[in-house]
Protein backbone atom coordinates (compact mmCIF):
# COMPACT_ATOMS: atom_id res chain seq x y z
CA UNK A 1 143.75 99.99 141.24
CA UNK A 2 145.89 101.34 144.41
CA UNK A 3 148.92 99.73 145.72
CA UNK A 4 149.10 99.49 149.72
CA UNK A 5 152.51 99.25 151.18
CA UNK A 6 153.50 97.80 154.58
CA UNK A 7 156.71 98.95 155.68
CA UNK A 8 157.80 97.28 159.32
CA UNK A 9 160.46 99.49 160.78
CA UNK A 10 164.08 98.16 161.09
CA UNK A 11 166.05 96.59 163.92
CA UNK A 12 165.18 98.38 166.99
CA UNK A 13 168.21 98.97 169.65
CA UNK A 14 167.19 97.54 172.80
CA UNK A 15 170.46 98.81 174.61
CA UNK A 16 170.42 102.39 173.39
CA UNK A 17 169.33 104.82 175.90
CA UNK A 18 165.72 105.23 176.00
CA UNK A 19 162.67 106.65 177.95
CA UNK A 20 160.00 104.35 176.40
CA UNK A 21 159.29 101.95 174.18
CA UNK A 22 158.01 104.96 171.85
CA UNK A 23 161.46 106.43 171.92
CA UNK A 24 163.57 103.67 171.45
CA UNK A 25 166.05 104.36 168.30
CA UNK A 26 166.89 101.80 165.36
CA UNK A 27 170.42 100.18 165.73
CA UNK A 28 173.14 99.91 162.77
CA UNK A 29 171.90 96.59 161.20
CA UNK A 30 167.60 98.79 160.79
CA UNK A 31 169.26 101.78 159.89
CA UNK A 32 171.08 99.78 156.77
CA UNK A 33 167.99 98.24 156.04
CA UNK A 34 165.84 100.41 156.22
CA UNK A 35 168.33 102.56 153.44
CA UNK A 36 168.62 99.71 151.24
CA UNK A 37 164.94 99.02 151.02
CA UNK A 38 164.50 102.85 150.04
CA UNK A 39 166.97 102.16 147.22
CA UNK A 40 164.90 99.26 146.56
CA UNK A 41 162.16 100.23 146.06
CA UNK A 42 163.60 103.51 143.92
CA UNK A 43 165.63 100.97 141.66
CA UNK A 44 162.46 98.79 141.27
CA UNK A 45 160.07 102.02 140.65
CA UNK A 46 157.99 101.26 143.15
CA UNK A 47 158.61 103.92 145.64
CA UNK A 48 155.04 105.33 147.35
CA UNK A 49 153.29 108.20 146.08
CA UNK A 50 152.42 109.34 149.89
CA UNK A 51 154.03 107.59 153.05
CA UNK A 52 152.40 107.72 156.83
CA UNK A 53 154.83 106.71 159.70
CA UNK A 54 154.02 105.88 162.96
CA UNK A 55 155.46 108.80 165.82
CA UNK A 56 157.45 105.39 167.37
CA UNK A 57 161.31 106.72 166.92
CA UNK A 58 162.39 103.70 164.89
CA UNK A 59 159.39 104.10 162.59
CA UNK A 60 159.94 107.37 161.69
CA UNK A 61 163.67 107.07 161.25
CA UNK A 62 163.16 103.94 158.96
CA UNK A 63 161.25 106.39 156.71
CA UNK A 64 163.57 108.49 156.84
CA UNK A 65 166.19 107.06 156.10
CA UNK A 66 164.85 104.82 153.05
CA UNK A 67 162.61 107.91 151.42
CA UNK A 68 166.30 109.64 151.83
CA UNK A 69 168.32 107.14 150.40
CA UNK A 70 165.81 106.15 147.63
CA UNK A 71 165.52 109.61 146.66
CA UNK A 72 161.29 109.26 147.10
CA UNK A 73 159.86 112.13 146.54
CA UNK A 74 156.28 111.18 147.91
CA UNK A 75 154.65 113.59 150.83
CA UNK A 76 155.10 112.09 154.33
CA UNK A 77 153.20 112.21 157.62
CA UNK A 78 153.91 111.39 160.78
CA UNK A 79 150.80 110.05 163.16
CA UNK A 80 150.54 108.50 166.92
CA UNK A 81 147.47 106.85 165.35
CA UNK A 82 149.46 104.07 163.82
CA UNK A 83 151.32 103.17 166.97
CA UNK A 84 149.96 100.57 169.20
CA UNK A 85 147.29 100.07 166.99
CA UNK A 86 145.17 97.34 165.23
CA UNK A 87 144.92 96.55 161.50
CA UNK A 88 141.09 97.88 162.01
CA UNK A 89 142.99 101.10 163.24
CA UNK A 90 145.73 101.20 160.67
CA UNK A 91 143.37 100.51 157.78
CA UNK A 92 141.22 103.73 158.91
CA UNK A 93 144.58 105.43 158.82
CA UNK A 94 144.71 104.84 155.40
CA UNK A 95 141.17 105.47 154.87
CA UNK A 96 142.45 109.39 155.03
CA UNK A 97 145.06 108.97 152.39
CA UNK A 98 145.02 111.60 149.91
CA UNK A 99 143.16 110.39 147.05
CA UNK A 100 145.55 111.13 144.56
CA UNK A 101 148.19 109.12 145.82
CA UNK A 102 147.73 105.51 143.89
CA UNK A 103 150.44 103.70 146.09
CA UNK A 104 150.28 104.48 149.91
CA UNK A 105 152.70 103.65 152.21
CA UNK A 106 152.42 102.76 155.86
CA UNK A 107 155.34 102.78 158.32
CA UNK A 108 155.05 100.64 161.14
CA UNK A 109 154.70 97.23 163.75
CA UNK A 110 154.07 93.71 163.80
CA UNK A 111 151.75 92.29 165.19
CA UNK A 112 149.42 94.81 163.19
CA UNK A 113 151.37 94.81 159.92
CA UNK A 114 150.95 90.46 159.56
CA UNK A 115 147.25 91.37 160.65
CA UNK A 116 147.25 94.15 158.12
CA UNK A 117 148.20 91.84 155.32
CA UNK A 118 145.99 89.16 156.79
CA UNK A 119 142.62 91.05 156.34
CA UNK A 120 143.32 92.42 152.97
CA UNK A 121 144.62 89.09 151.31
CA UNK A 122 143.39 86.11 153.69
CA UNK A 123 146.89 84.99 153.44
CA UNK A 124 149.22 84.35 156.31
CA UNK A 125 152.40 86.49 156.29
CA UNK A 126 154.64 87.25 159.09
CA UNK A 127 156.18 90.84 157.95
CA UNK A 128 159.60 90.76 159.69
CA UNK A 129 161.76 94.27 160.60
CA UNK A 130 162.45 96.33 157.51
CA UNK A 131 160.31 94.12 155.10
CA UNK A 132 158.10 95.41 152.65
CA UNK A 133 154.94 94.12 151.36
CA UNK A 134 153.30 95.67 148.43
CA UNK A 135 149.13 94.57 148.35
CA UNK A 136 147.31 95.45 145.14
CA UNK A 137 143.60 96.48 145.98
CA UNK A 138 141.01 96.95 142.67
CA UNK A 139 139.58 99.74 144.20
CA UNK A 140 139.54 103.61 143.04
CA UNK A 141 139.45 105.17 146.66
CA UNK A 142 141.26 104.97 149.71
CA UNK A 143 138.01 104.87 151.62
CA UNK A 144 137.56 101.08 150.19
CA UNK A 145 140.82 99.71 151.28
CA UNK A 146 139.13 97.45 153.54
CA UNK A 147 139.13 95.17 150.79
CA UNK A 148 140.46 91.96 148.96
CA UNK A 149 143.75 92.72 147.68
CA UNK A 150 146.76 90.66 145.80
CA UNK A 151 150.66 90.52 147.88
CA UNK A 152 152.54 91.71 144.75
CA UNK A 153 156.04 91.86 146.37
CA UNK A 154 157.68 91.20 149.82
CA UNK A 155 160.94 92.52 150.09
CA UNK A 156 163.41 91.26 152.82
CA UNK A 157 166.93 93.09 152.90
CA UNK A 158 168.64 90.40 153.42
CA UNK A 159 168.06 89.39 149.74
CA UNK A 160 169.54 92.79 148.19
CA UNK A 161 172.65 92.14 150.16
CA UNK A 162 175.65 93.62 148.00
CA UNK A 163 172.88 94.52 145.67
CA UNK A 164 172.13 98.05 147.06
């Protein structure tokens, strides 16, 4: 059994100085959420074993900031290959996982995350900013994640207000 975890970054700011769409930085309201779901997750024992951001600014910085404030002390990478991509594209990403890790997380976008989430379950789900879906997948390999899996948890922020 492995545990796949979607993590869609937090709260982009739209009005903060930026060069690109890559570049552009979370605001106050992601970089809360993005904490609290990294103490979340800690509280609930379900932080990742290994976490893979996409290079997008507000990706990256949502990782950071919940794997800092959770206290995670899973491996990290950072890859372009999970920005702009498809949920074909984001499931090959974690085709490379290392195969000890028995929860993965991925750090990154809608529309690919609902798609993600979509092709592993058959279920709808519309994965909002700093939400986290946990997907349980009976499979013993990384390779195989391309498969039927089980939503386990969705976690919103704004439902550990004053909680975390």
């Amino acid at each position: 059994m492995r545990r796949l975890i979607l993590f869609r970054h937090g709260k982009s700011d739209w009005h903060a100085p930026h060069g690109s769409d890559h570049e552009r930085p979370l605001n106050k309201r992601g970089i809360e959420a993005a904490k609290a779901m990294g103490r979340v997750l800690a509280r609930s024992g379900l932080d990742p074993d290994h976490a893979i951001s996409s290079s997008a600014v507000r990706a990256k910085t949502t990782l950071e900031f919940a794997h800092e404030a959770g206290g995670w002390e899973c491996g990290v990478e950072v890859t372009d290959a999970l920005y702009g991509t498809t949920a074909k594209g984001a499931l090959a990403v974690a085709c490379e996982a290392p195969s000890d890790a028995q929860s993965l997380m991925l750090v990154g976008h809608e529309p690919t995350w609902s798609e993600v989430a979509h092709r592993v379950t058959g279920g709808s789900l519309v994965v909002k900013t700093a939400t986290v879906v946990g997907i349980d997948l009976a499979i013993d390999d990384w390779r195989h994640v391309d498969t039927r899996g089980s939503v386990v948890f969705v976690f919103q922020p704004r439902a550990f207000a004053g909680w975390v």
